[in-house]
N, C-alpha and C. Protein backbone atom coordinates (compact mmCIF):
# COMPACT_ATOMS: atom_id res chain seq x y z
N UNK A 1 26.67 -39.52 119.73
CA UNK A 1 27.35 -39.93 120.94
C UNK A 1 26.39 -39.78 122.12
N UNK A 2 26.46 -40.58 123.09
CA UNK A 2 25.56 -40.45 124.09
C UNK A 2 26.38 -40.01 125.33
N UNK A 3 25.40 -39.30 126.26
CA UNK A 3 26.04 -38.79 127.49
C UNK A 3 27.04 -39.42 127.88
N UNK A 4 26.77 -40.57 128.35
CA UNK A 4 27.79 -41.68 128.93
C UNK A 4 28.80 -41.69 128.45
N UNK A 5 29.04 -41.71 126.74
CA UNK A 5 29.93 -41.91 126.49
C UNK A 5 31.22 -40.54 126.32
N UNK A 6 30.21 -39.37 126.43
CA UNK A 6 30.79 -38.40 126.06
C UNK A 6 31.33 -37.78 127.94
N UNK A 7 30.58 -38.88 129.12
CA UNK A 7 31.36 -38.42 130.42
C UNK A 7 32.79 -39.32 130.71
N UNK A 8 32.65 -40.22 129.96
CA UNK A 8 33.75 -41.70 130.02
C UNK A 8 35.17 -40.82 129.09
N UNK A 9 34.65 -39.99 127.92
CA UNK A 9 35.49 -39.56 127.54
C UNK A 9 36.13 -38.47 127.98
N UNK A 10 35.37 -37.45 128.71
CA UNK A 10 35.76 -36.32 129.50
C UNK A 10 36.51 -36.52 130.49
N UNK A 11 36.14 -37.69 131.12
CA UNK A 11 36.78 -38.29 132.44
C UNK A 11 38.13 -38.92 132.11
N UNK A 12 38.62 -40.26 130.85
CA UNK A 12 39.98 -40.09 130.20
C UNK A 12 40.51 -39.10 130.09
N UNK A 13 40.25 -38.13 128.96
CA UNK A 13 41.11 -36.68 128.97
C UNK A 13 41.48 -36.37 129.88
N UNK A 14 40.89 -35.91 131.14
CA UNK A 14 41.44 -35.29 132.04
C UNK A 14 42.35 -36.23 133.25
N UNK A 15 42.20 -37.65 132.95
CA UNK A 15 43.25 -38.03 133.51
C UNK A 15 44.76 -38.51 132.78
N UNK A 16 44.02 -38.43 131.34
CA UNK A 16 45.37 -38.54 130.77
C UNK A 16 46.23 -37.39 130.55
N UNK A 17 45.44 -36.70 130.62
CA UNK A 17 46.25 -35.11 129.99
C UNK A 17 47.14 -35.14 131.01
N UNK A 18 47.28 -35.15 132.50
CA UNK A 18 47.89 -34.48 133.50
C UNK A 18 49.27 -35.76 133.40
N UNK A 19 49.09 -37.04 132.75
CA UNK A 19 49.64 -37.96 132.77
C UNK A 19 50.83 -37.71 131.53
N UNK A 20 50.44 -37.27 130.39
CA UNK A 20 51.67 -36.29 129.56
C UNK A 20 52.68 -35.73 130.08
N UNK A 21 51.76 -35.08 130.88
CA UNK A 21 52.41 -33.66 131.00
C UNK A 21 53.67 -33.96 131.97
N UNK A 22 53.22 -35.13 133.01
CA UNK A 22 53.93 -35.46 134.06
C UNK A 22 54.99 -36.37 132.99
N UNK A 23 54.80 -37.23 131.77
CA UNK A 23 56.05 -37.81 131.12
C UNK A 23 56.81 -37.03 130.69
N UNK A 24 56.09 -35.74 129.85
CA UNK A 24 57.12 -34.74 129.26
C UNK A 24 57.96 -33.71 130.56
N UNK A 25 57.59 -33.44 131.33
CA UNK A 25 58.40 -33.14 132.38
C UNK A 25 59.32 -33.88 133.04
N UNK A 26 58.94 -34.86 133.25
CA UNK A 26 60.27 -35.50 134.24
C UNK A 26 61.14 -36.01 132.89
N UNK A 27 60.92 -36.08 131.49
CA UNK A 27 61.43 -35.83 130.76
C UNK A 27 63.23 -34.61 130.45
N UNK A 28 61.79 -33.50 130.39
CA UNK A 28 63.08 -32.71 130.51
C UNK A 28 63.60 -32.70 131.68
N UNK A 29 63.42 -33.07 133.16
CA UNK A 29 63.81 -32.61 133.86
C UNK A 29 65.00 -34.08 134.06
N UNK A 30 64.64 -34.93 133.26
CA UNK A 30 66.02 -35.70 133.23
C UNK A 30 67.42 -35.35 131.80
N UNK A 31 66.53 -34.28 131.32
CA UNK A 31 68.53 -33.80 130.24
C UNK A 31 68.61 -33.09 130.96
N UNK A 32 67.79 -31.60 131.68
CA UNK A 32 68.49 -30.95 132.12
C UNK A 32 69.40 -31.37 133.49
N UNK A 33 69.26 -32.88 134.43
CA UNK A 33 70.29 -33.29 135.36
C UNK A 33 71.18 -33.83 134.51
N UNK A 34 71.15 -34.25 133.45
CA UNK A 34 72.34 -34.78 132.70
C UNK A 34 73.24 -33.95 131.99
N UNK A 35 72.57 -33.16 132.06
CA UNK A 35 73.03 -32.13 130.64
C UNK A 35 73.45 -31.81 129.33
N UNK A 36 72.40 -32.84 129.31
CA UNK A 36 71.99 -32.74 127.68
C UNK A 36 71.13 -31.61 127.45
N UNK A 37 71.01 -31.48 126.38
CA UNK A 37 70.15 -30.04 125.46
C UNK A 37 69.02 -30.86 125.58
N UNK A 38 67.79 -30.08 125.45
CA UNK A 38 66.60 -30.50 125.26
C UNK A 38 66.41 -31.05 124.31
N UNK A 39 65.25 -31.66 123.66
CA UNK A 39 64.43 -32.59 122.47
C UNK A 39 64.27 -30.95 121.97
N UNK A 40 64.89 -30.43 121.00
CA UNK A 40 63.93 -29.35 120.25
C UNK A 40 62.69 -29.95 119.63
N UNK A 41 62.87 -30.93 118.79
CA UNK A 41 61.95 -32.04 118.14
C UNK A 41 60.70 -32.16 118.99
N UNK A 42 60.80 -32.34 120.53
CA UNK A 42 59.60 -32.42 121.09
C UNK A 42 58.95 -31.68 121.96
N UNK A 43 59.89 -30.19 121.59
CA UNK A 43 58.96 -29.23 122.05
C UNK A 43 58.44 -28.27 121.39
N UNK A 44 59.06 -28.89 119.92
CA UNK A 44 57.93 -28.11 119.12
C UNK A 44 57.04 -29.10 118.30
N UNK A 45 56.95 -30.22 119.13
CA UNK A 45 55.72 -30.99 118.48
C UNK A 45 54.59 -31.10 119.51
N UNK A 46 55.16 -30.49 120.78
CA UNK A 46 53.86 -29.97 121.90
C UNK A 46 52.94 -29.11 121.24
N UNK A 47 54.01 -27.72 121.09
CA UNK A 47 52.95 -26.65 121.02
C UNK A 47 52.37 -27.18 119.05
N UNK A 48 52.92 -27.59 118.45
CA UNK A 48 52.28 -27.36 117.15
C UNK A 48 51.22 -28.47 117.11
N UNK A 49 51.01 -29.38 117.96
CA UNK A 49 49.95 -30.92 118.44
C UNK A 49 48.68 -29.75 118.98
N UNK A 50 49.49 -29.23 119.56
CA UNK A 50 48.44 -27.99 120.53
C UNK A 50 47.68 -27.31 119.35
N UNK A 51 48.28 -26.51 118.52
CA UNK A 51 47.53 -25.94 117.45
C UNK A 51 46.93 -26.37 116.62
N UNK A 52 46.88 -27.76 116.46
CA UNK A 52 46.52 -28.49 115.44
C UNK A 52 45.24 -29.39 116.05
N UNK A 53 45.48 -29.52 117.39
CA UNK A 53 43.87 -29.89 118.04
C UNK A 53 43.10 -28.92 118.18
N UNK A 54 43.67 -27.62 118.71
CA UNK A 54 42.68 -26.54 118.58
C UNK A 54 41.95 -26.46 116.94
N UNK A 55 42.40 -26.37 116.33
CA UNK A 55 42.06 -25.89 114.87
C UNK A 55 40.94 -27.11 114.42
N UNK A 56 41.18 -28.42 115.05
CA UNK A 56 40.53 -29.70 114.46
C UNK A 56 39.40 -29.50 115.49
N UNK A 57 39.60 -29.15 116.61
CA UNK A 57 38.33 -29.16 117.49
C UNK A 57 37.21 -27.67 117.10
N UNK A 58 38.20 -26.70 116.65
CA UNK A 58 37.44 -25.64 116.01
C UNK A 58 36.49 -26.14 115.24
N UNK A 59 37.09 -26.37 114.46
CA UNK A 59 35.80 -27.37 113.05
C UNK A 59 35.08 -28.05 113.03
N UNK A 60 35.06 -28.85 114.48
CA UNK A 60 34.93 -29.96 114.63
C UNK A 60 33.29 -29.43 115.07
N UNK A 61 33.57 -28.23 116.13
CA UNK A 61 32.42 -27.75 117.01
C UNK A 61 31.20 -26.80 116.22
N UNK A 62 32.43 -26.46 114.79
CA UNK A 62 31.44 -25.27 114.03
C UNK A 62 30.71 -26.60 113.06
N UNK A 63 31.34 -27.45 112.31
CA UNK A 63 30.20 -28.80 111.93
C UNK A 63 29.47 -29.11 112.38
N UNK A 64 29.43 -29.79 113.88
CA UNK A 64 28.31 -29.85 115.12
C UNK A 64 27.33 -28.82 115.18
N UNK A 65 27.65 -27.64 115.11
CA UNK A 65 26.75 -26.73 115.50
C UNK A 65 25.89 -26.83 113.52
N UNK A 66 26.38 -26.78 112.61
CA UNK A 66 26.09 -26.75 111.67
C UNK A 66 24.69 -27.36 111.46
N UNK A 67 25.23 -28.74 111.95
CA UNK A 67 24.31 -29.95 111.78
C UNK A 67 23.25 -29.88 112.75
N UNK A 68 23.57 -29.36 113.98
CA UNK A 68 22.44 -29.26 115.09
C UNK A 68 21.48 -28.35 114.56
N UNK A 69 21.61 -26.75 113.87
CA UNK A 69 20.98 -25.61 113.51
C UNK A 69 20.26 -26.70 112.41
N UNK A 70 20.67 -26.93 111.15
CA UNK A 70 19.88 -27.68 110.64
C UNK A 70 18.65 -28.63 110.87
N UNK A 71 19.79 -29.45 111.81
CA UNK A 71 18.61 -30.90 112.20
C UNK A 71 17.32 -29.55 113.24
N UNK A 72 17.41 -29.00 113.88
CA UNK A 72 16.35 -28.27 114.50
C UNK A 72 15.62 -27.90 113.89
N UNK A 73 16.02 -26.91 112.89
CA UNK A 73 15.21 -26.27 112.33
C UNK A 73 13.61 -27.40 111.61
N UNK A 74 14.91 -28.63 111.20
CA UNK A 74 13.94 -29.60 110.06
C UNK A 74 13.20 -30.12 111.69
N UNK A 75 13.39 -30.09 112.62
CA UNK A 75 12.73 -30.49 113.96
C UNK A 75 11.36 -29.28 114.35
N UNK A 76 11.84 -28.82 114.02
CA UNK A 76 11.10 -27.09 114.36
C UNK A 76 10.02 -27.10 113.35
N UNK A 77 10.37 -27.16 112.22
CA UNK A 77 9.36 -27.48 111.04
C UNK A 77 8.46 -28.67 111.52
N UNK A 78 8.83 -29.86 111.13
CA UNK A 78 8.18 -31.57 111.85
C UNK A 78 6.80 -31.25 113.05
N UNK A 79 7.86 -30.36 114.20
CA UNK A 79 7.39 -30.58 115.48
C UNK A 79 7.96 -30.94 116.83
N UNK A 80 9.00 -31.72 115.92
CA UNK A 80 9.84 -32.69 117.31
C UNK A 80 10.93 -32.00 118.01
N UNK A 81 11.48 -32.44 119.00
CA UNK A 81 12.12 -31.70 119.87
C UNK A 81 14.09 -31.98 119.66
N UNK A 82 14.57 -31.41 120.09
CA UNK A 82 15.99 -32.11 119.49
C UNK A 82 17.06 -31.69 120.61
N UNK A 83 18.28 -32.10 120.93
CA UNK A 83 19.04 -32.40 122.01
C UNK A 83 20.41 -32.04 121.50
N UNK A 84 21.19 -30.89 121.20
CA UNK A 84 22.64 -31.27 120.30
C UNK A 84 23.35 -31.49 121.54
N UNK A 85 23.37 -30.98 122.46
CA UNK A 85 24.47 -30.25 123.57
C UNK A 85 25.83 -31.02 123.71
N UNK A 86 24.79 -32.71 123.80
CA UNK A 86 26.32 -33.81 123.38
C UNK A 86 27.00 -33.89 122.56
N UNK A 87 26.10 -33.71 121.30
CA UNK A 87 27.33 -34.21 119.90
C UNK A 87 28.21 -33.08 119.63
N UNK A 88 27.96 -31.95 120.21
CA UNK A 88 28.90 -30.48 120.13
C UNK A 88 29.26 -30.55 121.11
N UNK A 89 29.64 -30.72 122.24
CA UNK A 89 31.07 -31.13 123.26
C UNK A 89 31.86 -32.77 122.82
N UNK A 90 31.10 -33.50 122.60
CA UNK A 90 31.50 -34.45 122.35
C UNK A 90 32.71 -34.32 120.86
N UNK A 91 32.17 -33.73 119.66
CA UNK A 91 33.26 -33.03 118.69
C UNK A 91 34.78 -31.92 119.06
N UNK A 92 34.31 -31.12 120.34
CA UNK A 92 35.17 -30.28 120.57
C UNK A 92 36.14 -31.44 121.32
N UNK A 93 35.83 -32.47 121.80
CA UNK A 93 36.81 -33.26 122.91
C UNK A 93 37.84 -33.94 122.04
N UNK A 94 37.15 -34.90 121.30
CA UNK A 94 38.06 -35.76 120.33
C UNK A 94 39.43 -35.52 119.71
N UNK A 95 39.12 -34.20 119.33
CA UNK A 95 40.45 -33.93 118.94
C UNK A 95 41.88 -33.97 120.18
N UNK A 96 41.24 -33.22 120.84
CA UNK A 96 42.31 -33.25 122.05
C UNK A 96 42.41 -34.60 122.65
N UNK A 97 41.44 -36.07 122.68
CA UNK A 97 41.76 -36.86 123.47
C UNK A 97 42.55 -37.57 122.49
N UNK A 98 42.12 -37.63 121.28
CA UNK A 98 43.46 -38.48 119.94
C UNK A 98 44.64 -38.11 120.32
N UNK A 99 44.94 -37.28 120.62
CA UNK A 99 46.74 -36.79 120.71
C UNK A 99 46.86 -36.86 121.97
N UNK A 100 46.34 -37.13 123.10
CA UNK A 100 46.48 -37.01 124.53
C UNK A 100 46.54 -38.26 124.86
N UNK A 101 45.77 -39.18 124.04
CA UNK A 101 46.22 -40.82 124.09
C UNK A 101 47.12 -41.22 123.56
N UNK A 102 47.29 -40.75 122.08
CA UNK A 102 48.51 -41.18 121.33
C UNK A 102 50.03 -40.86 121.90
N UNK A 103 50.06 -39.47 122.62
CA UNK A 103 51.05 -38.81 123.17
C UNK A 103 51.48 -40.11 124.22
N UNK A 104 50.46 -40.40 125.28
CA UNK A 104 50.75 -41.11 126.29
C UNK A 104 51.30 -42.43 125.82
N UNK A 105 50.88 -43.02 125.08
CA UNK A 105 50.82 -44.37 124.45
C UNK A 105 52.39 -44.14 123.95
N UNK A 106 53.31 -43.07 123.13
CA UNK A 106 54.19 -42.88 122.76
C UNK A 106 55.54 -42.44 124.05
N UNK A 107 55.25 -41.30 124.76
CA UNK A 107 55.82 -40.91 126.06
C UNK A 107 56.45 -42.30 126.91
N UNK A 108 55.31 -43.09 127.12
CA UNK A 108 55.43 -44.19 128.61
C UNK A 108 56.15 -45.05 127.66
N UNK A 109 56.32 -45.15 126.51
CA UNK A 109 57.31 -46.05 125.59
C UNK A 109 58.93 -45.96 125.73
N UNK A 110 59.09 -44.68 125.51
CA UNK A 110 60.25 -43.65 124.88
C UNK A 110 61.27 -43.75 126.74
N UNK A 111 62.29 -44.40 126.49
CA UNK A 111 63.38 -44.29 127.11
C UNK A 111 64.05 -43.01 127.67
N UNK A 112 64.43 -42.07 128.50
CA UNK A 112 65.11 -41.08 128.37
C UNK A 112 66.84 -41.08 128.30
């Protein structure tokens, strides 16, 4: 992944994330004026989306790092110089921007 692409993606996330958060809120904040019960269904598919990007971005960053220690070393040996810093932020992001797009893409759909 290249810089660019890994600032284009940093820069989505963080405007989509706040864009969720603002559907799932005015969300609930339209059963609780109606008074309906909440979505149990979709508030425990927040936090368990939540655990499940953490855990994918976990892996995601310890592979990256895997592959960077390697590719160096065989760089270190060679001679040549090597750069991970992107492809290990760039792994930790993905996970969280898949569900932060998909979320939105699903949310701005969904009727209350």
């Amino acid at each position: 992944m290249t810089p660019r692409r890994l600032r284009l993606d940093t820069a989505t996330l963080w405007f989509e994330a706040p864009f969720v958060i603002a559907l799932r809120l005015h969300q609930m904040q339209l059963a609780a004026m109606t008074g309906k019960t909440q979505d149990v269904a979709e508030l425990q598919r927040m936090v368990s989306e939540k655990v499940a990007a953490a855990a994918e971005s976990g892996m995601a960053v310890n592979l990256a790092l895997w592959k960077a220690t390697l590719d160096s070393t065989m760089r270190l040996v060679t001679g040549s110089g090597s750069k991970h810093g992107t492809a290990i932020a760039a792994a930790a992001l993905k996970p969280y921007g898949k569900r932060v797009r998909s979320n939105a893409r699903r949310l701005s759909r969904s009727k209350p």
